[in-house]
C-alpha atoms as a PDB file:
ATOM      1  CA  UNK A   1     203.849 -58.791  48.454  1.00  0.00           C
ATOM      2  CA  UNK A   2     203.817 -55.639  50.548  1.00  0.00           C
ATOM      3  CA  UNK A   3     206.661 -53.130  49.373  1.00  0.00           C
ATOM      4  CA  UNK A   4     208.008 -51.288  52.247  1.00  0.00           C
ATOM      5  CA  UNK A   5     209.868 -47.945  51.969  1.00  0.00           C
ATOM      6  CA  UNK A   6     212.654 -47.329  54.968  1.00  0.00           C
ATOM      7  CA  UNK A   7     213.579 -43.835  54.676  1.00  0.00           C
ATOM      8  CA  UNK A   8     216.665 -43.027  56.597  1.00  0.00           C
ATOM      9  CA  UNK A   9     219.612 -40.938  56.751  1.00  0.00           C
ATOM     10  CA  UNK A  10     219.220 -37.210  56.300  1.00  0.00           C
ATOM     11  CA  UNK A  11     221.126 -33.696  57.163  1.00  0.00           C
ATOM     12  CA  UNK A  12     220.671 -34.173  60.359  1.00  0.00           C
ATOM     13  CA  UNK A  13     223.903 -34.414  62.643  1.00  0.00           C
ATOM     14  CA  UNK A  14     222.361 -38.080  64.002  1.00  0.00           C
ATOM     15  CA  UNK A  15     222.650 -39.521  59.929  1.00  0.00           C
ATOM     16  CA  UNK A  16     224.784 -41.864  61.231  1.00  0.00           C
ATOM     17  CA  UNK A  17     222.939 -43.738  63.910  1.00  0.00           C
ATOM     18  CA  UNK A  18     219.816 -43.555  61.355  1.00  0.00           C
ATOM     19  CA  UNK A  19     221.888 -45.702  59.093  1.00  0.00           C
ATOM     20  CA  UNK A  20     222.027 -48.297  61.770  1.00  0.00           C
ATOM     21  CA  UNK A  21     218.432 -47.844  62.935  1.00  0.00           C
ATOM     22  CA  UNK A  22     217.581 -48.614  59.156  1.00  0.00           C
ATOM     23  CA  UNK A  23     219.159 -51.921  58.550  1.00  0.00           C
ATOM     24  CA  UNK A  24     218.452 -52.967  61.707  1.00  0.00           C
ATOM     25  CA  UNK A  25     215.191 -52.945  60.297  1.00  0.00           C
ATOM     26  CA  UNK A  26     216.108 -53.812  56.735  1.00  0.00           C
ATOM     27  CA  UNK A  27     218.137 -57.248  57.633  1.00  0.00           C
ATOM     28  CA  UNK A  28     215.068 -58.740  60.143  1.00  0.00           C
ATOM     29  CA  UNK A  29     212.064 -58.354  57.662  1.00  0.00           C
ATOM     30  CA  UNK A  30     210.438 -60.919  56.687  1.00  0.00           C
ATOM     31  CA  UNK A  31     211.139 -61.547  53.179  1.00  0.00           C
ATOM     32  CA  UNK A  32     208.216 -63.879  52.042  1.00  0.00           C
ATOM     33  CA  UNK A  33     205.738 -60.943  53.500  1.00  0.00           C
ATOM     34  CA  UNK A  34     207.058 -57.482  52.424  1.00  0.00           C
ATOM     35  CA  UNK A  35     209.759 -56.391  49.945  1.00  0.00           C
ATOM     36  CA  UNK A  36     211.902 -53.751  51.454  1.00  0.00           C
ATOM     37  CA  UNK A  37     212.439 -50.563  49.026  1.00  0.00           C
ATOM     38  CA  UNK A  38     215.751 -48.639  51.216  1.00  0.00           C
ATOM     39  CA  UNK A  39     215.519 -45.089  50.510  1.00  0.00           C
ATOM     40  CA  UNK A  40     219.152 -43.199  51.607  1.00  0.00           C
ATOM     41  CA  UNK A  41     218.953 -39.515  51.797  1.00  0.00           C
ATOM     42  CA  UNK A  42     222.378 -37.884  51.936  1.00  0.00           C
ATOM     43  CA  UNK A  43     223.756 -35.136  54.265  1.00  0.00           C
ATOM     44  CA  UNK A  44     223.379 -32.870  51.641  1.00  0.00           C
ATOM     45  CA  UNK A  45     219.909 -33.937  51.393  1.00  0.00           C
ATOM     46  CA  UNK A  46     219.709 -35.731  48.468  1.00  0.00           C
ATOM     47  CA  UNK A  47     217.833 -39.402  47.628  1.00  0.00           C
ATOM     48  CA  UNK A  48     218.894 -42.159  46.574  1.00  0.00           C
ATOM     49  CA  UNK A  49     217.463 -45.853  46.381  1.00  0.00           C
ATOM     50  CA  UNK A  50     219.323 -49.054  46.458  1.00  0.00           C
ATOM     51  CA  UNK A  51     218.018 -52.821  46.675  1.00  0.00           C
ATOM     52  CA  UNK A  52     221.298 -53.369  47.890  1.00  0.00           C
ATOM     53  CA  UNK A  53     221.470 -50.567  50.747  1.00  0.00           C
ATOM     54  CA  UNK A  54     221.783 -53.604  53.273  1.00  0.00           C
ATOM     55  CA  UNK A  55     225.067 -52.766  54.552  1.00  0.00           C
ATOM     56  CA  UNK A  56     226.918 -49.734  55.985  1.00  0.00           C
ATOM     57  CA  UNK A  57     229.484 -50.589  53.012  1.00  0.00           C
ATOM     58  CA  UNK A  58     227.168 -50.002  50.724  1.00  0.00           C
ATOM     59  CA  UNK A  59     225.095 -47.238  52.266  1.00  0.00           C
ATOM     60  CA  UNK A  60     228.436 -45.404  51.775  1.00  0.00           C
ATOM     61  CA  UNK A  61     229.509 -46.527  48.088  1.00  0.00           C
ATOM     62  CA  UNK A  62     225.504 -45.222  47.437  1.00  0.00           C
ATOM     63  CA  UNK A  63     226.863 -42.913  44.545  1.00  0.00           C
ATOM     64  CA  UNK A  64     228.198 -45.928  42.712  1.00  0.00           C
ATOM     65  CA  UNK A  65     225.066 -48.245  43.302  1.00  0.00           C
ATOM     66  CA  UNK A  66     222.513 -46.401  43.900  1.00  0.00           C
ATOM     67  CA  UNK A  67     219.777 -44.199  41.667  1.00  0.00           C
ATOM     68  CA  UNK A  68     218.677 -40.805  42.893  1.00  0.00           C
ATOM     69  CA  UNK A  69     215.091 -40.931  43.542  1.00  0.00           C
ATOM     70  CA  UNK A  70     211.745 -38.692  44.910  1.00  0.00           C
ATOM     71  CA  UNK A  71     208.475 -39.079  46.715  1.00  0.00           C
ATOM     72  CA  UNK A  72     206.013 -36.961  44.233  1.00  0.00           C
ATOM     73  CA  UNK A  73     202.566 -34.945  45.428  1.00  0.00           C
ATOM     74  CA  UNK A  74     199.431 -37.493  45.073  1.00  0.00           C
ATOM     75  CA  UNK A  75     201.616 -40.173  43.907  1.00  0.00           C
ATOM     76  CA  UNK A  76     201.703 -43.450  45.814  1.00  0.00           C
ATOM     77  CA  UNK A  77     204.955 -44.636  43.902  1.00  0.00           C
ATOM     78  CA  UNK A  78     208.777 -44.000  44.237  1.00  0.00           C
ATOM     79  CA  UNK A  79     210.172 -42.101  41.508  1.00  0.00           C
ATOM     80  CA  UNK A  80     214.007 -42.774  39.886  1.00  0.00           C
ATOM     81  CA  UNK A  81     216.004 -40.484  38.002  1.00  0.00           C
ATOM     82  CA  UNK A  82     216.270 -41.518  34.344  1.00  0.00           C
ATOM     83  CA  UNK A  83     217.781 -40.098  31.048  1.00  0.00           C
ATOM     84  CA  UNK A  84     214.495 -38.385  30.339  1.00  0.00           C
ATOM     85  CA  UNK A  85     213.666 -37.535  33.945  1.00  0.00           C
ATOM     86  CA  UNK A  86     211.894 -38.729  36.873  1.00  0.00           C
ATOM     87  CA  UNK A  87     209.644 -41.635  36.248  1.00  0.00           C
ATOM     88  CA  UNK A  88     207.619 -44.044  38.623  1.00  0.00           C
ATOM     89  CA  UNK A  89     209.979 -46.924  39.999  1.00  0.00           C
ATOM     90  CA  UNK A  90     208.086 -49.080  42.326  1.00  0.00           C
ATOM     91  CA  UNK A  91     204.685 -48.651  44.414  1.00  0.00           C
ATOM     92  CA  UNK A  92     204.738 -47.960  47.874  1.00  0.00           C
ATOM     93  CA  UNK A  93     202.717 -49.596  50.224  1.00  0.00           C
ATOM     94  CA  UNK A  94     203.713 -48.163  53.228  1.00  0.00           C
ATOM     95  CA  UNK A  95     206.819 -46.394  54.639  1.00  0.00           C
ATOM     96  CA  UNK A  96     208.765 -46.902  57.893  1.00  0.00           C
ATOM     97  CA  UNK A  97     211.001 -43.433  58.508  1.00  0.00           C
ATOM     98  CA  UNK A  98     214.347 -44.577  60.448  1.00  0.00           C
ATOM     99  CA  UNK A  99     215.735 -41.164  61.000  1.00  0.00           C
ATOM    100  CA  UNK A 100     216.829 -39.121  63.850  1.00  0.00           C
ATOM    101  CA  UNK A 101     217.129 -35.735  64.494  1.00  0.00           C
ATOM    102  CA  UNK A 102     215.529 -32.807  62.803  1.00  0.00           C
ATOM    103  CA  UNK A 103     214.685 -32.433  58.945  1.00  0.00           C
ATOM    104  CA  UNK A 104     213.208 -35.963  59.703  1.00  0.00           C
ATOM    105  CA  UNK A 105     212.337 -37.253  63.342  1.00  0.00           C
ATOM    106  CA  UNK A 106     210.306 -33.795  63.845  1.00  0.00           C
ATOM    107  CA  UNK A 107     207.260 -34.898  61.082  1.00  0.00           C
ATOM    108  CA  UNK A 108     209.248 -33.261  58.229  1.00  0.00           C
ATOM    109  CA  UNK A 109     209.612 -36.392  56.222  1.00  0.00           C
ATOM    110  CA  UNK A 110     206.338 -37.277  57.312  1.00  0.00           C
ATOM    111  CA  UNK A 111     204.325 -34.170  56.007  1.00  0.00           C
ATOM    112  CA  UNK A 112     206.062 -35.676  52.210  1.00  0.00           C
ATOM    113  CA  UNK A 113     204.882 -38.931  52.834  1.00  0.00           C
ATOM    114  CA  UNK A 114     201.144 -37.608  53.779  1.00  0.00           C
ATOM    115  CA  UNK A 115     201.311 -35.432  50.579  1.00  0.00           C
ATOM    116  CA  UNK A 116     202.094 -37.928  47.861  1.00  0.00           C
ATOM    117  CA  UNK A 117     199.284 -39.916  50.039  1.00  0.00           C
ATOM    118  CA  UNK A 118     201.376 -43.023  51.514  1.00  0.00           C
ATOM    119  CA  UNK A 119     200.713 -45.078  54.690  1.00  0.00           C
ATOM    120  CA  UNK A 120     203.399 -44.043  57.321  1.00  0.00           C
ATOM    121  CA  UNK A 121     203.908 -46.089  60.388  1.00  0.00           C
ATOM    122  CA  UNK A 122     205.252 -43.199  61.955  1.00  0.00           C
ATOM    123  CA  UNK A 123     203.419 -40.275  64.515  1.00  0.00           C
ATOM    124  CA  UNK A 124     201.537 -37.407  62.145  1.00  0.00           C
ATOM    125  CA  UNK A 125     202.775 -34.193  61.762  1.00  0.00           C
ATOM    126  CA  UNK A 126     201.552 -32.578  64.983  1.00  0.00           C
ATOM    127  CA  UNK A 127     202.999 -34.588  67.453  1.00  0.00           C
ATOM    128  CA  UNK A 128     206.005 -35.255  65.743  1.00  0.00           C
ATOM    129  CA  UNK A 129     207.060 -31.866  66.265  1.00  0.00           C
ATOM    130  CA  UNK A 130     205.823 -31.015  69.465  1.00  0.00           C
ATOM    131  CA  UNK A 131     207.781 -34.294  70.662  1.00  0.00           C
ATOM    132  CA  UNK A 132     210.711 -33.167  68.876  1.00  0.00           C
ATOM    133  CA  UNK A 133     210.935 -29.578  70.426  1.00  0.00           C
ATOM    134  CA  UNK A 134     211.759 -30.474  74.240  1.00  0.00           C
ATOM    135  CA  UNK A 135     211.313 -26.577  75.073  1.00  0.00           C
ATOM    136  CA  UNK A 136     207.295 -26.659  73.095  1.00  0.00           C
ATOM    137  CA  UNK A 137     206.899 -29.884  74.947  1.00  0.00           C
ATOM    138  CA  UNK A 138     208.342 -28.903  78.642  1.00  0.00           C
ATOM    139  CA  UNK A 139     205.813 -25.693  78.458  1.00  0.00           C
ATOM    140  CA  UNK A 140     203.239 -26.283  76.515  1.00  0.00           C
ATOM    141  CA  UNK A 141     202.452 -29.704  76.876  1.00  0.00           C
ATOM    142  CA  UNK A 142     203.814 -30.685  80.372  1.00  0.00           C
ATOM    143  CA  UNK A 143     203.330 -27.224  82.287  1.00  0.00           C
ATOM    144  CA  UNK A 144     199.279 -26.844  80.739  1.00  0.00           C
ATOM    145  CA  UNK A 145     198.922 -30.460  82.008  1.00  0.00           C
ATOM    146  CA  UNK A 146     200.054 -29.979  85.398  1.00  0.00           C
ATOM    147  CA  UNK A 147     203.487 -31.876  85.342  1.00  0.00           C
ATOM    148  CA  UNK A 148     205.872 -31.031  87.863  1.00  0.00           C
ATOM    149  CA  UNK A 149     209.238 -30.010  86.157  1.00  0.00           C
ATOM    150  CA  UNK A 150     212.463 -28.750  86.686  1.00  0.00           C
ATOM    151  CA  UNK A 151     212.882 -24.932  87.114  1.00  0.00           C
ATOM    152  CA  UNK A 152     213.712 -23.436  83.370  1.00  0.00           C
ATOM    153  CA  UNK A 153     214.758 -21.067  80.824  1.00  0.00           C
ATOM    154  CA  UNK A 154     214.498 -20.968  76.920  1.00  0.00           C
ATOM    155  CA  UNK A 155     217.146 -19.417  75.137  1.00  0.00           C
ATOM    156  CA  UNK A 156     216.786 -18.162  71.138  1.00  0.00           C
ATOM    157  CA  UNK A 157     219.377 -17.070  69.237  1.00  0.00           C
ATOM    158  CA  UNK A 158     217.326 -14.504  68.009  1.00  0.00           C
ATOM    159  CA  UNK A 159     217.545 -12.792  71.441  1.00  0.00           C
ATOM    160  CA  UNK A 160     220.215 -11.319  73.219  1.00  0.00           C
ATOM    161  CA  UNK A 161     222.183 -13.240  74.708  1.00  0.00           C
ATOM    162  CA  UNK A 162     223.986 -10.668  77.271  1.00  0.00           C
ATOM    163  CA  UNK A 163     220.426  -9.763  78.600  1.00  0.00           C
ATOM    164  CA  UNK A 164     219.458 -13.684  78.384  1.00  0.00           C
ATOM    165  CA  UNK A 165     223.117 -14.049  80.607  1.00  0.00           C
ATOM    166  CA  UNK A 166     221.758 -11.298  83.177  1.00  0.00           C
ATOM    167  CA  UNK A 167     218.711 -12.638  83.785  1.00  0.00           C
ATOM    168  CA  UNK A 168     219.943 -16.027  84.424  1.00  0.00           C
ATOM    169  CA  UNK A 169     222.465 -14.471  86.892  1.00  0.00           C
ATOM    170  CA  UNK A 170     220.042 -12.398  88.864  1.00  0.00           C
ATOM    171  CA  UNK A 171     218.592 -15.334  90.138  1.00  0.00           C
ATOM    172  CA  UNK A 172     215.923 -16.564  87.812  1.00  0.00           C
ATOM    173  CA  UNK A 173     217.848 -19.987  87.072  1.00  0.00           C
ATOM    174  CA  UNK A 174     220.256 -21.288  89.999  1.00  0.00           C
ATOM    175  CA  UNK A 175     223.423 -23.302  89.105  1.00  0.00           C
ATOM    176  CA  UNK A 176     224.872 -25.729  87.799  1.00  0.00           C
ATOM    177  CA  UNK A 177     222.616 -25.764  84.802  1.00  0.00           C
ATOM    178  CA  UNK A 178     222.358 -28.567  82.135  1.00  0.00           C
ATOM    179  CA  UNK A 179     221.710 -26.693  78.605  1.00  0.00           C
ATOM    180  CA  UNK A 180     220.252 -29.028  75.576  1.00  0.00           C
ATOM    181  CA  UNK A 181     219.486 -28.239  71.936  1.00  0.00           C
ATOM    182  CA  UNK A 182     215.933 -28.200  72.055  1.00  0.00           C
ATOM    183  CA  UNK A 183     215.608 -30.109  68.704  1.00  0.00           C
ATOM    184  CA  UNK A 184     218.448 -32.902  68.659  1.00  0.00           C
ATOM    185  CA  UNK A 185     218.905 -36.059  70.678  1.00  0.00           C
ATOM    186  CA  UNK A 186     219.930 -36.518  74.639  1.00  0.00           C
ATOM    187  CA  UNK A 187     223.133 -36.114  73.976  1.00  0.00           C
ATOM    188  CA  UNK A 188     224.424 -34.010  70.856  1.00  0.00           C
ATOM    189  CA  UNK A 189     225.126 -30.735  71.824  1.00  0.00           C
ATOM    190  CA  UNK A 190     224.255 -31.183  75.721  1.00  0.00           C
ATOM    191  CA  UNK A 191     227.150 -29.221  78.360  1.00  0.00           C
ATOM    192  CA  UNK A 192     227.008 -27.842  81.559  1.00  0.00           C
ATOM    193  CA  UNK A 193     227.401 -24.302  83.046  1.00  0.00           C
ATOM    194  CA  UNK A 194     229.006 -23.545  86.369  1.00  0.00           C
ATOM    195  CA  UNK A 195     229.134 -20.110  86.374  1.00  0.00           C
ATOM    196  CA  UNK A 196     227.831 -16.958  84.015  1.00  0.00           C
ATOM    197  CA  UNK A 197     231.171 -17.013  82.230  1.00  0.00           C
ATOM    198  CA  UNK A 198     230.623 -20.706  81.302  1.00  0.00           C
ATOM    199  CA  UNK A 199     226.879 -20.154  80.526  1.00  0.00           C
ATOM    200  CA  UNK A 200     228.305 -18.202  78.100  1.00  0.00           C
ATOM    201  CA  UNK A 201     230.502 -20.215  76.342  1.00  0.00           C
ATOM    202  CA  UNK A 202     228.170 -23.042  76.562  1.00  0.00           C
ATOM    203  CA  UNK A 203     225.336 -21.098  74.926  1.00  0.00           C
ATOM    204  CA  UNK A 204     227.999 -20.586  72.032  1.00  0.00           C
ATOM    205  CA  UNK A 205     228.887 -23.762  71.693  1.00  0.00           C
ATOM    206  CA  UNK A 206     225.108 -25.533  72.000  1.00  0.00           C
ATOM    207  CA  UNK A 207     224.008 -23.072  69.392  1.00  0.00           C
ATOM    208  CA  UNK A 208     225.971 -24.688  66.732  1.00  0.00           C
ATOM    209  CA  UNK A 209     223.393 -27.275  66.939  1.00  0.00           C
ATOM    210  CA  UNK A 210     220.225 -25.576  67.310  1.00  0.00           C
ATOM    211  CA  UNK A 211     218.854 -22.058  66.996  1.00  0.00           C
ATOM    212  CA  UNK A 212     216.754 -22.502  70.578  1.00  0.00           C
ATOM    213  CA  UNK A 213     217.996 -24.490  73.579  1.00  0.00           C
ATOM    214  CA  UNK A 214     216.582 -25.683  76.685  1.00  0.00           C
ATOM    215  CA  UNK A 215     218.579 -24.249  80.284  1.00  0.00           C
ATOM    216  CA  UNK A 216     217.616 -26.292  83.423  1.00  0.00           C
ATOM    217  CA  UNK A 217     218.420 -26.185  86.896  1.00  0.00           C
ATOM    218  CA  UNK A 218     221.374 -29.385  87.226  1.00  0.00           C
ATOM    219  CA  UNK A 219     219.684 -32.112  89.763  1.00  0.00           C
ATOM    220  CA  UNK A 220     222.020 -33.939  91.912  1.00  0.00           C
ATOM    221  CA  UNK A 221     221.249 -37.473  93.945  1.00  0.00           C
ATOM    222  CA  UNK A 222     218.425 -38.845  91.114  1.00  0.00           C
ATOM    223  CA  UNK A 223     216.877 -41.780  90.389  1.00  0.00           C
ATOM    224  CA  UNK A 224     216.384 -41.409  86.332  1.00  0.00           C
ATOM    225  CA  UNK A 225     213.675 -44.043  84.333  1.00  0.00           C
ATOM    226  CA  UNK A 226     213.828 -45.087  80.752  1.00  0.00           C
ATOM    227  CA  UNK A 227     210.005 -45.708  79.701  1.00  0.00           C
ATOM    228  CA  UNK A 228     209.395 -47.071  76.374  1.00  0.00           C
ATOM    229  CA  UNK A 229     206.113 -46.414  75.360  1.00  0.00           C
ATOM    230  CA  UNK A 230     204.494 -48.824  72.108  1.00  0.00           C
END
């Protein structure tokens, strides 16, 4: 038998759709091939592991059914919280990470998994994060390899963000422009600007989700394709 971790969860503002990508994957294994080992991590970012974590019920009631748990360095096993400390649970064979969003998605969870020395389904390290930054991947990645793109900007929080506003409005970006959390989802944290005094506001407001977000020029009349890639 073949003992799968599913990591999931996490304190990430997509937790909650990384529950459902979890048992989605949880509740259609087969059963006389691998034994599932559900591994919850909290929005505080703790662990926790349940047999039963099968159900959003119970992914929820976790503090009641569940025992807090760790991947270790050069340790191939999952490790549960006991009266006398952490001790080794259950080997892991392999793990399958079900989470979205930053702190997870972006080769964060992965980078554990490569350090205690378990198989991961998921992308390495590298690419993770480069895939997960849509500002790293827009310039670094598409721009060096020739990709035509849509004319834009890069804001950090770090900067200013009156200069960042004057730039935009002397004609560097033109508008409407779509601004998008460089690190999150297509849709948490995405707005549109009109004007300078709504870049402004919007720039507030996407910031709350990400220190550096991604400012494009709004297209109008487009044909948009979803590629899924295996």
């Amino acid at each position: 038998m073949i003992n799968v971790g599913v990591i999931f969860g996490g304190k990430a503002c997509e937790h909650d759709i990384s529950i459902i990508t979890a048992l989605q994957l949880i509740n259609n294994v087969d059963l006389d091939r691998y034994n599932v080992v559900p591994v919850y991590i909290t929005k505080e970012g703790d662990w926790y592991y349940s047999k039963d974590f099968n159900t959003v019920e119970n992914v929820l009631k976790y503090r009641s059914i569940a025992k807090p748990c760790s991947i270790m360095p050069n340790s191939n096993c999952l490790y549960c919280k006991t009266m006398f400390g952490y001790k080794p649970f259950i080997k892991i064979d392999v793990i399958f990470i079900a989470m979205h969003g930053m702190n997870g998605e972006d080769g964060m969870v992965r980078a554990v998994c490569d350090m205690a020395g378990i198989v991961c389904v998921n992308s390495h390290v590298l690419p993770s994060a480069i895939a997960m930054n849509k500002s790293v991947f827009k310039n670094y990645i598409l721009g060096v390899g020739g990709v035509d793109q849509i004319k834009s900007m890069t804001y950090n929080s770090e900067c200013n963000m009156e200069d960042f506003i004057d730039d935009v409005s002397k004609g560097v970006l033109n508008f409407p422009l779509i601004l998008k959390p460089a690190r999150l989802g297509s849709s948490i944290g995405i707005s549109v600007a009109n004007s300078v005094d709504e870049l402004r506001e919007k720039l507030i407001y996407s910031s709350r989700f990400d220190n550096t977000i991604l400012i494009e020029e709004k297209l109008t009349n487009i044909k948009e394709y979803n590629i899924a890639v295996y």
